[in-house]
C-alpha atoms as a PDB file:
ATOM      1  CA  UNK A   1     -27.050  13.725   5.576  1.00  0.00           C
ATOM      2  CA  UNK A   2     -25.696  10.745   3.919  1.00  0.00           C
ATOM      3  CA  UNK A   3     -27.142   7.090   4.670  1.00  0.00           C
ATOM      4  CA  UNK A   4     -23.853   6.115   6.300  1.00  0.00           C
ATOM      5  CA  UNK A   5     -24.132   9.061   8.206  1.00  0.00           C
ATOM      6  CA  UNK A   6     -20.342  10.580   7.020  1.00  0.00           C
ATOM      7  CA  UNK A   7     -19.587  13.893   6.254  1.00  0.00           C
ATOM      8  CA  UNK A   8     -20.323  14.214   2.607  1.00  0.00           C
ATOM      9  CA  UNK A   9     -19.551  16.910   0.202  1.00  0.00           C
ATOM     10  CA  UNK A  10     -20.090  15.419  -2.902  1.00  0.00           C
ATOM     11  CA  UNK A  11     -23.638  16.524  -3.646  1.00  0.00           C
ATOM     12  CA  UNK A  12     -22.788  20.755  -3.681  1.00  0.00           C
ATOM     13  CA  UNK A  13     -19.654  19.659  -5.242  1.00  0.00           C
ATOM     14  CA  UNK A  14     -21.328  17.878  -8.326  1.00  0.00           C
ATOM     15  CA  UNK A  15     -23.955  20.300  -8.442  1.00  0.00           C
ATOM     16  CA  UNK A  16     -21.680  23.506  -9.008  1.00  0.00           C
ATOM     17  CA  UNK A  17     -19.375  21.193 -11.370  1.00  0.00           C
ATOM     18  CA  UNK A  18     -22.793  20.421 -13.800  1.00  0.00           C
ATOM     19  CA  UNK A  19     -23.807  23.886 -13.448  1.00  0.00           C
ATOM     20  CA  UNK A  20     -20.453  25.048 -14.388  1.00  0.00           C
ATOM     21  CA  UNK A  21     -19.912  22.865 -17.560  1.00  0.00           C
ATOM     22  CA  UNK A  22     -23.542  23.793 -18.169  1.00  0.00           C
ATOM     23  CA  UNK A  23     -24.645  19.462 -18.154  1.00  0.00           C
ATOM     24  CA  UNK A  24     -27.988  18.816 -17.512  1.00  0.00           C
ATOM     25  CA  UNK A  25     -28.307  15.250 -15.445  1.00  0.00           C
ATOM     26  CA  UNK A  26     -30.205  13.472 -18.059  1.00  0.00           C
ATOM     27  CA  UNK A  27     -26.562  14.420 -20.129  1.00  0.00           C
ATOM     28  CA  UNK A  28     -24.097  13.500 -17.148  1.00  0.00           C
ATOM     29  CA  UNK A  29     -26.333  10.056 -16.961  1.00  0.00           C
ATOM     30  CA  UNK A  30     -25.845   9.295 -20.643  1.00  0.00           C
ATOM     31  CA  UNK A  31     -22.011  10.090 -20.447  1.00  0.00           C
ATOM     32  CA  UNK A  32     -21.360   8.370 -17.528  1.00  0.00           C
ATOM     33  CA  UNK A  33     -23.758   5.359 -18.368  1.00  0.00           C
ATOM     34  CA  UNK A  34     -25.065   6.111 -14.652  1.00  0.00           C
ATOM     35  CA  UNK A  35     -28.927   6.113 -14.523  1.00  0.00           C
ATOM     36  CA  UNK A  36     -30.534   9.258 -13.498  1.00  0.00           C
ATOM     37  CA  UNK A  37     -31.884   8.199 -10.681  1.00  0.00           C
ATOM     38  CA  UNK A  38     -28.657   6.819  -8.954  1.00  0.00           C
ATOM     39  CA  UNK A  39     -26.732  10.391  -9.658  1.00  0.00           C
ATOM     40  CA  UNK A  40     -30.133  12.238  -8.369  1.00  0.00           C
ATOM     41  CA  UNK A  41     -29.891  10.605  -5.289  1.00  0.00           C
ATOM     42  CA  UNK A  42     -25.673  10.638  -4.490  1.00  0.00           C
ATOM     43  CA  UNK A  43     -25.909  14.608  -5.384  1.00  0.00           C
ATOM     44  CA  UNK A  44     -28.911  14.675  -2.952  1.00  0.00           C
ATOM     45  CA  UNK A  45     -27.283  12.680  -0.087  1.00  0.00           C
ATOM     46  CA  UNK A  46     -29.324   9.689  -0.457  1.00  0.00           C
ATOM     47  CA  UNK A  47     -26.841   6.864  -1.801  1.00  0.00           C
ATOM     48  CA  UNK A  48     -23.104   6.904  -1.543  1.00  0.00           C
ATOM     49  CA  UNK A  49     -21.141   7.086  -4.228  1.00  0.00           C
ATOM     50  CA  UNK A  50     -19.278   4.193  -4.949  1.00  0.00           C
ATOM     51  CA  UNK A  51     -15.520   4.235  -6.551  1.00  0.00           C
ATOM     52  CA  UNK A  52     -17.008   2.794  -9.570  1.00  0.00           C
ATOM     53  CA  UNK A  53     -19.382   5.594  -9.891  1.00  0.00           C
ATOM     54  CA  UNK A  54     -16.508   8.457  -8.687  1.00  0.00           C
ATOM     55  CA  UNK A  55     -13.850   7.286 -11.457  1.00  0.00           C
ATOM     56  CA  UNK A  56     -16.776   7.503 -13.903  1.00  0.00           C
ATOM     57  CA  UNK A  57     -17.441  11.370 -12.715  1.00  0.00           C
ATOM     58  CA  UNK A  58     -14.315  12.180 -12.641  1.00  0.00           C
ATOM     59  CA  UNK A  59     -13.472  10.961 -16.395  1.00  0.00           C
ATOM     60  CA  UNK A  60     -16.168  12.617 -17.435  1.00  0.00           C
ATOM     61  CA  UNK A  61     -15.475  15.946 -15.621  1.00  0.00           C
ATOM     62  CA  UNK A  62     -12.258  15.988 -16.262  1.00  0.00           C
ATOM     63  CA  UNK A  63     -10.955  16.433 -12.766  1.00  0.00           C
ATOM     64  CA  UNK A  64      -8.967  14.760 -10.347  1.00  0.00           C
ATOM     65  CA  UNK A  65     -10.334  11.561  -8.969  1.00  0.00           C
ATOM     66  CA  UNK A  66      -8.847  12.361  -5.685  1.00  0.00           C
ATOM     67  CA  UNK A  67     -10.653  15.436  -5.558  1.00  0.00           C
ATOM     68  CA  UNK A  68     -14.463  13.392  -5.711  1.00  0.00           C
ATOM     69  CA  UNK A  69     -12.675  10.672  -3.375  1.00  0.00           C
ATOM     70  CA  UNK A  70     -12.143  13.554  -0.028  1.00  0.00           C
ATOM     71  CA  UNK A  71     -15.515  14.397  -1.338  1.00  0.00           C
ATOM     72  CA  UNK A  72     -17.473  11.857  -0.831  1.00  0.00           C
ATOM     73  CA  UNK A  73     -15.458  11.094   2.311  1.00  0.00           C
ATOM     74  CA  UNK A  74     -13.299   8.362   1.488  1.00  0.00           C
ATOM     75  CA  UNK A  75     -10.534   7.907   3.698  1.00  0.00           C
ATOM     76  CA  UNK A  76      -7.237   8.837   1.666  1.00  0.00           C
ATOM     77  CA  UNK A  77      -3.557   9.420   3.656  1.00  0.00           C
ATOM     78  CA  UNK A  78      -2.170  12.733   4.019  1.00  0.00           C
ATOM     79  CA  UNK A  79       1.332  13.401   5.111  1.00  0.00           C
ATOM     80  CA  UNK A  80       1.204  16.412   6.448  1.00  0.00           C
ATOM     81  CA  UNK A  81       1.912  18.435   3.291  1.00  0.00           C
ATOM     82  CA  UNK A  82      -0.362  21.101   1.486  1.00  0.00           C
ATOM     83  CA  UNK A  83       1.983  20.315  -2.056  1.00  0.00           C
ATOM     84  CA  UNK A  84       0.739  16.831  -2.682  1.00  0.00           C
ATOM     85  CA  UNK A  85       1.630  16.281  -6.408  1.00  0.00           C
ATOM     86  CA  UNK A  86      -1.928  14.303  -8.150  1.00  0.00           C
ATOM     87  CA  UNK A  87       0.682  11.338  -8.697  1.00  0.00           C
ATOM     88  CA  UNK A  88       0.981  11.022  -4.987  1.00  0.00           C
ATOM     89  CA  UNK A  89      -2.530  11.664  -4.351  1.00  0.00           C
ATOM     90  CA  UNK A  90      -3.548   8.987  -6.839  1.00  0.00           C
ATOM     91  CA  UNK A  91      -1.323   6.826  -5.202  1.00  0.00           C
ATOM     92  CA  UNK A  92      -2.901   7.255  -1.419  1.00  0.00           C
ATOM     93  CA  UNK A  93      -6.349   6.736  -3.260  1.00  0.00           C
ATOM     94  CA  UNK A  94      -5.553   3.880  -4.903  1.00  0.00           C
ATOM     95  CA  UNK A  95      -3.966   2.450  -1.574  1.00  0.00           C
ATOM     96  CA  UNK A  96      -6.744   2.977  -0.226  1.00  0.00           C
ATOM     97  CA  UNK A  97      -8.924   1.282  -2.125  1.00  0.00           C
ATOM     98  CA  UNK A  98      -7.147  -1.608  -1.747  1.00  0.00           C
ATOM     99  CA  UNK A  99      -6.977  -1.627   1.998  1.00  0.00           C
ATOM    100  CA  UNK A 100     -10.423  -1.372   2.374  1.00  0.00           C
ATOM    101  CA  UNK A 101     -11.657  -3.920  -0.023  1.00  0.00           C
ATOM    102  CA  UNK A 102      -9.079  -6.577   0.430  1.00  0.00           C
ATOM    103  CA  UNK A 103      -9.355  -7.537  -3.094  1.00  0.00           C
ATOM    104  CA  UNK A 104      -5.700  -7.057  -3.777  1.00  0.00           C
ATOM    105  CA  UNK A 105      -2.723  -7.751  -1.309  1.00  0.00           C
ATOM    106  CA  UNK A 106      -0.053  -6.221  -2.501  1.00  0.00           C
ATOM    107  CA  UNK A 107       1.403  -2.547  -1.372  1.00  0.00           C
ATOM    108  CA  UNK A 108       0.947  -0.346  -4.246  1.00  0.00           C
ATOM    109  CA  UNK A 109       4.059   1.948  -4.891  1.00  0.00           C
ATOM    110  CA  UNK A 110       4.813   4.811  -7.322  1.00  0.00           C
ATOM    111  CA  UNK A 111       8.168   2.507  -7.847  1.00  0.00           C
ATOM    112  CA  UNK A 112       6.241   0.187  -8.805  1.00  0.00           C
ATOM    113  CA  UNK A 113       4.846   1.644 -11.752  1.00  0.00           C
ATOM    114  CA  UNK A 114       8.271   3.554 -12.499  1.00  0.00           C
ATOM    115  CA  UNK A 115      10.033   0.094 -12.843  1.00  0.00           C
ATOM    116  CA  UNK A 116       7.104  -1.742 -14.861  1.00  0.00           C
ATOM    117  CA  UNK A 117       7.366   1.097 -17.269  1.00  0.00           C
ATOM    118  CA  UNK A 118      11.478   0.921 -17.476  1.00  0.00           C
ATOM    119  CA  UNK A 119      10.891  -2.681 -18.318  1.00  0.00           C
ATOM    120  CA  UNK A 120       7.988  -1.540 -21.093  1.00  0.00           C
ATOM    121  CA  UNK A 121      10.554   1.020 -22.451  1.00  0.00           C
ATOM    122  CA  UNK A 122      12.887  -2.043 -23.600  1.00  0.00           C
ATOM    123  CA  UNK A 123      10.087  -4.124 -25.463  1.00  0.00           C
ATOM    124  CA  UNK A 124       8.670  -0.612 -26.792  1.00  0.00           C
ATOM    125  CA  UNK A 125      12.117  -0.706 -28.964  1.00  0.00           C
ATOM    126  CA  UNK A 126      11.531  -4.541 -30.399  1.00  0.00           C
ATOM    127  CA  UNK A 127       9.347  -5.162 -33.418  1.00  0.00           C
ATOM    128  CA  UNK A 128       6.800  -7.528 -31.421  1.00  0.00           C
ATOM    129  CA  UNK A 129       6.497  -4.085 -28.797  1.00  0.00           C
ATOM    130  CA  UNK A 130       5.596  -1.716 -31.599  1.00  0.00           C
ATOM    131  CA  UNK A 131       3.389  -4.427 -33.629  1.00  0.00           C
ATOM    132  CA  UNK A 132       1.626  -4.805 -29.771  1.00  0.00           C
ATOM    133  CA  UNK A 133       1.239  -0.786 -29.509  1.00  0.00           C
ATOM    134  CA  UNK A 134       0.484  -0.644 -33.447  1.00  0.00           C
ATOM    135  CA  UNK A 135      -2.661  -3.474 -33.318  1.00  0.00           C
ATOM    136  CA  UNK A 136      -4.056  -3.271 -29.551  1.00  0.00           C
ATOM    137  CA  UNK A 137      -4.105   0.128 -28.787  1.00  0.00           C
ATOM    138  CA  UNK A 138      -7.432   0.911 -30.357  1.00  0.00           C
ATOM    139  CA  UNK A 139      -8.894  -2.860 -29.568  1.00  0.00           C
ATOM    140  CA  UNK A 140      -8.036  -1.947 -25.468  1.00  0.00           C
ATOM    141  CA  UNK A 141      -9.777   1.945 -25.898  1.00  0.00           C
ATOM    142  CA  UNK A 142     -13.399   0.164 -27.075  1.00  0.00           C
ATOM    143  CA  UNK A 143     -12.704  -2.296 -23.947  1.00  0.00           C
ATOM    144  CA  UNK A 144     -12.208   0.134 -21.607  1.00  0.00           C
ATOM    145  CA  UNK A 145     -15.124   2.609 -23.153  1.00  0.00           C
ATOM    146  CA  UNK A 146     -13.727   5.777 -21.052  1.00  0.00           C
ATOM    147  CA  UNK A 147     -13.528   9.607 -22.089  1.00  0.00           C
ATOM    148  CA  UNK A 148     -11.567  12.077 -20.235  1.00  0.00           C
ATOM    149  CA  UNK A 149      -8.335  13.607 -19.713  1.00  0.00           C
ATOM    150  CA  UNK A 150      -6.491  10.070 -18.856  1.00  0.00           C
ATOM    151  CA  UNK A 151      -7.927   8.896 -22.242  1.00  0.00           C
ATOM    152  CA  UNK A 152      -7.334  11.814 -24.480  1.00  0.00           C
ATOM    153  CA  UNK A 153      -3.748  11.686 -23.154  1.00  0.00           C
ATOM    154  CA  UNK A 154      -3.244   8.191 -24.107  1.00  0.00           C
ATOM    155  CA  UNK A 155      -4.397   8.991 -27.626  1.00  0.00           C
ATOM    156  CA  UNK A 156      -2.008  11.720 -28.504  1.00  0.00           C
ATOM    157  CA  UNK A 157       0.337   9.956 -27.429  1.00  0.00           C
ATOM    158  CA  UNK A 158      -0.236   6.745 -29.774  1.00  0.00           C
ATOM    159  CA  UNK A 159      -0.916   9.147 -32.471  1.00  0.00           C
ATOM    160  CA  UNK A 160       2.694  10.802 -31.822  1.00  0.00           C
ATOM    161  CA  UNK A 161       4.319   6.929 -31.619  1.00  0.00           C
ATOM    162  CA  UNK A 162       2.275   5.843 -34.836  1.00  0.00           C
ATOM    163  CA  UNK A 163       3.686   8.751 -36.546  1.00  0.00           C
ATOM    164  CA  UNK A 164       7.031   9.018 -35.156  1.00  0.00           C
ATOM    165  CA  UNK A 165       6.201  12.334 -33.838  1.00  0.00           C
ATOM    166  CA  UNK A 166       9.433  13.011 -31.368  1.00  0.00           C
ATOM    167  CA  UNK A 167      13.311  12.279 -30.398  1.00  0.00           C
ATOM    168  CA  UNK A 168      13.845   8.390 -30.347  1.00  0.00           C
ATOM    169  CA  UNK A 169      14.322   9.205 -26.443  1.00  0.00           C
ATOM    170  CA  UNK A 170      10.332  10.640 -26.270  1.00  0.00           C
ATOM    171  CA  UNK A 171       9.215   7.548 -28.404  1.00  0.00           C
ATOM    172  CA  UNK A 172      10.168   5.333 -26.451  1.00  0.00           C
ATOM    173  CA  UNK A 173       9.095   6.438 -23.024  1.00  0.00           C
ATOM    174  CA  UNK A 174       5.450   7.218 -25.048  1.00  0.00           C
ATOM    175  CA  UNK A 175       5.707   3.472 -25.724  1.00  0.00           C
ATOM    176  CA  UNK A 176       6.256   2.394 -22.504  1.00  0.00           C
ATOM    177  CA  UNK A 177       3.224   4.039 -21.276  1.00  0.00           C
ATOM    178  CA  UNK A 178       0.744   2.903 -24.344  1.00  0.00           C
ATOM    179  CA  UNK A 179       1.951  -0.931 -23.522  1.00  0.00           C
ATOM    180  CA  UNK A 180       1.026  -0.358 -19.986  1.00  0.00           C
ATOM    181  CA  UNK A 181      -2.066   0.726 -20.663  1.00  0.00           C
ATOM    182  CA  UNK A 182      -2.899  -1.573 -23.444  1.00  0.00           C
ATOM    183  CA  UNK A 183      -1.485  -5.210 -21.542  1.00  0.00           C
ATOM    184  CA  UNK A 184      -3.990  -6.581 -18.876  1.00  0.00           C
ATOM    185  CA  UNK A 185      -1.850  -7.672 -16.591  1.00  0.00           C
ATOM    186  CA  UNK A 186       0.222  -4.592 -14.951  1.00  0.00           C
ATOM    187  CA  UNK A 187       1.174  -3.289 -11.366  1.00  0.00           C
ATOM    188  CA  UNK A 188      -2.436  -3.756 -10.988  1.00  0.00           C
ATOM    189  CA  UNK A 189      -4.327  -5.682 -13.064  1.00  0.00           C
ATOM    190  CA  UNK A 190      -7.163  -4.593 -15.238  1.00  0.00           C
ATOM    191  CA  UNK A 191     -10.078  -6.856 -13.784  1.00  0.00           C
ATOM    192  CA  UNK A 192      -9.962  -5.471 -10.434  1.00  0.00           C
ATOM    193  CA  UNK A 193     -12.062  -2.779 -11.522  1.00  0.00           C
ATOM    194  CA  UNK A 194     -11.685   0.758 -11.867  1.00  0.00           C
ATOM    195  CA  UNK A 195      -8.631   0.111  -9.309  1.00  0.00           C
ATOM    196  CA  UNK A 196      -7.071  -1.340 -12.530  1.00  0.00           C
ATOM    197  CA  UNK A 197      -7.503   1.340 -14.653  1.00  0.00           C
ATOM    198  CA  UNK A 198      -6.489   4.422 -11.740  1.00  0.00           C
ATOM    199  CA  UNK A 199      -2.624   2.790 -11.817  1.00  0.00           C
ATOM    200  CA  UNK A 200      -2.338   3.058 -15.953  1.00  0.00           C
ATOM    201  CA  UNK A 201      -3.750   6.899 -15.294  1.00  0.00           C
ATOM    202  CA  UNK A 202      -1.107   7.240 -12.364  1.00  0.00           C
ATOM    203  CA  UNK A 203       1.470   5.839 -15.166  1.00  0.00           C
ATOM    204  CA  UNK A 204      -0.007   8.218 -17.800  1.00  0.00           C
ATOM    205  CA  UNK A 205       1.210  10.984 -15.296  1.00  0.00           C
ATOM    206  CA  UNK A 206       4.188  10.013 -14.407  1.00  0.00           C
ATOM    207  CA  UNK A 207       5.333   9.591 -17.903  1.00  0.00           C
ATOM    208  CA  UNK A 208       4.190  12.958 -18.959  1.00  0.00           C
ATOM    209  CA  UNK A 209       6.432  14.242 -16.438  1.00  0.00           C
ATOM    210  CA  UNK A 210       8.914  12.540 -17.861  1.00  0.00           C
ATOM    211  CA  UNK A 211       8.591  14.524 -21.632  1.00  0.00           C
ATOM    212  CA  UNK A 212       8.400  17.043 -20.016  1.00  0.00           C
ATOM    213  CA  UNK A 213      11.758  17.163 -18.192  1.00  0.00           C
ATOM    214  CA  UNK A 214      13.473  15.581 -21.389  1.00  0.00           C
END
């Protein structure tokens, strides 16, 4: 039983996850810069996991976030469909977030995200965009200090726009995407954290989708 007294499937979760990937705890505490202690005593009920501590699994894990979020019994908005796309369940996670900590008051929109990233496309194409992409890319990965799918992603595609690696069409939708992630101040901004960092992820996906319908 949990100390809020919620339904929790985290711990067995966690516990087959580590066992799978064959990580001891002492390991998963050093990659996720978690102490022991803490992780011992979410997997064992004890402490809830916060979002801080979830988007740090999840990196590390390389699964959805969503997935640890219905986990650990955070409240995330279905509607009524089995299909959810991760997009969209990113999206009711993040929303969620926000709700509940009233630390942001805006409504948080795919559309958003779709339309910051149209507007990123154009400045991708100028010299001062590419110079941006070319110079912070690397100086924004050592601030943000993650590993993980959402990471990995971002760095083949800044190795594929440093390179010219693709149609002019694929560069410049890449582009879009590495300026979101590297400017602070986006359709969420970086300081509210990990919130900050879940939309550049959400953007991550939606540009890959993107590629690959072009």
């Amino acid at each position: 039983m949990s100390e809020n007294g919620d339904i929790n499937h985290l711990g067995p979760l966690l516990k087959a996850i580590l066992k799978d990937q064959s990580l001891s705890m002492r390991k998963f505490s050093e990659l996720t810069n978690i102490d022991t202690a803490t992780i011992s005593r979410i997997i064992n009920g004890k402490r809830k996991a916060t979002p801080a501590h979830l988007q740090k699994f999840a990196e590390c894990l390389g699964i959805p976030l969503a997935k640890l979020l219905v986990a650990a019994g955070y409240p995330i908005e279905q509607d009524g469909q089995n299909d959810q796309s991760d997009i969209q369940l990113s999206v009711a996670s993040i929303q969620s977030f926000l709700e509940s900590s009233n630390i942001y008051d805006r409504n948080f929109t795919i559309d958003n995200i779709k339309n910051q990233l149209t507007k990123y496309e154009q400045y991708s194409q100028t010299e001062e965009g590419k110079e941006t992409i070319l110079t912070g890319f690397e100086e924004k990965l050592q601030k943000v200090g993650s590993i993980g799918p959402f990471i990995n992603q971002l760095k083949n595609m800044y190795d594929k726009f440093r390179l010219s690696k693709g149609t002019p069409r694929e560069l410049v939708i890449i582009g879009s995407a590495l300026i979101y992630f590297i400017l602070p101040v986006d359709v969420i901004p970086d300081y509210i954290f990990p919130i900050g960092y879940l939309d550049d992820a959400t953007a991550v996906q939606i540009v890959l989708k993107l590629l690959m319908k072009d």
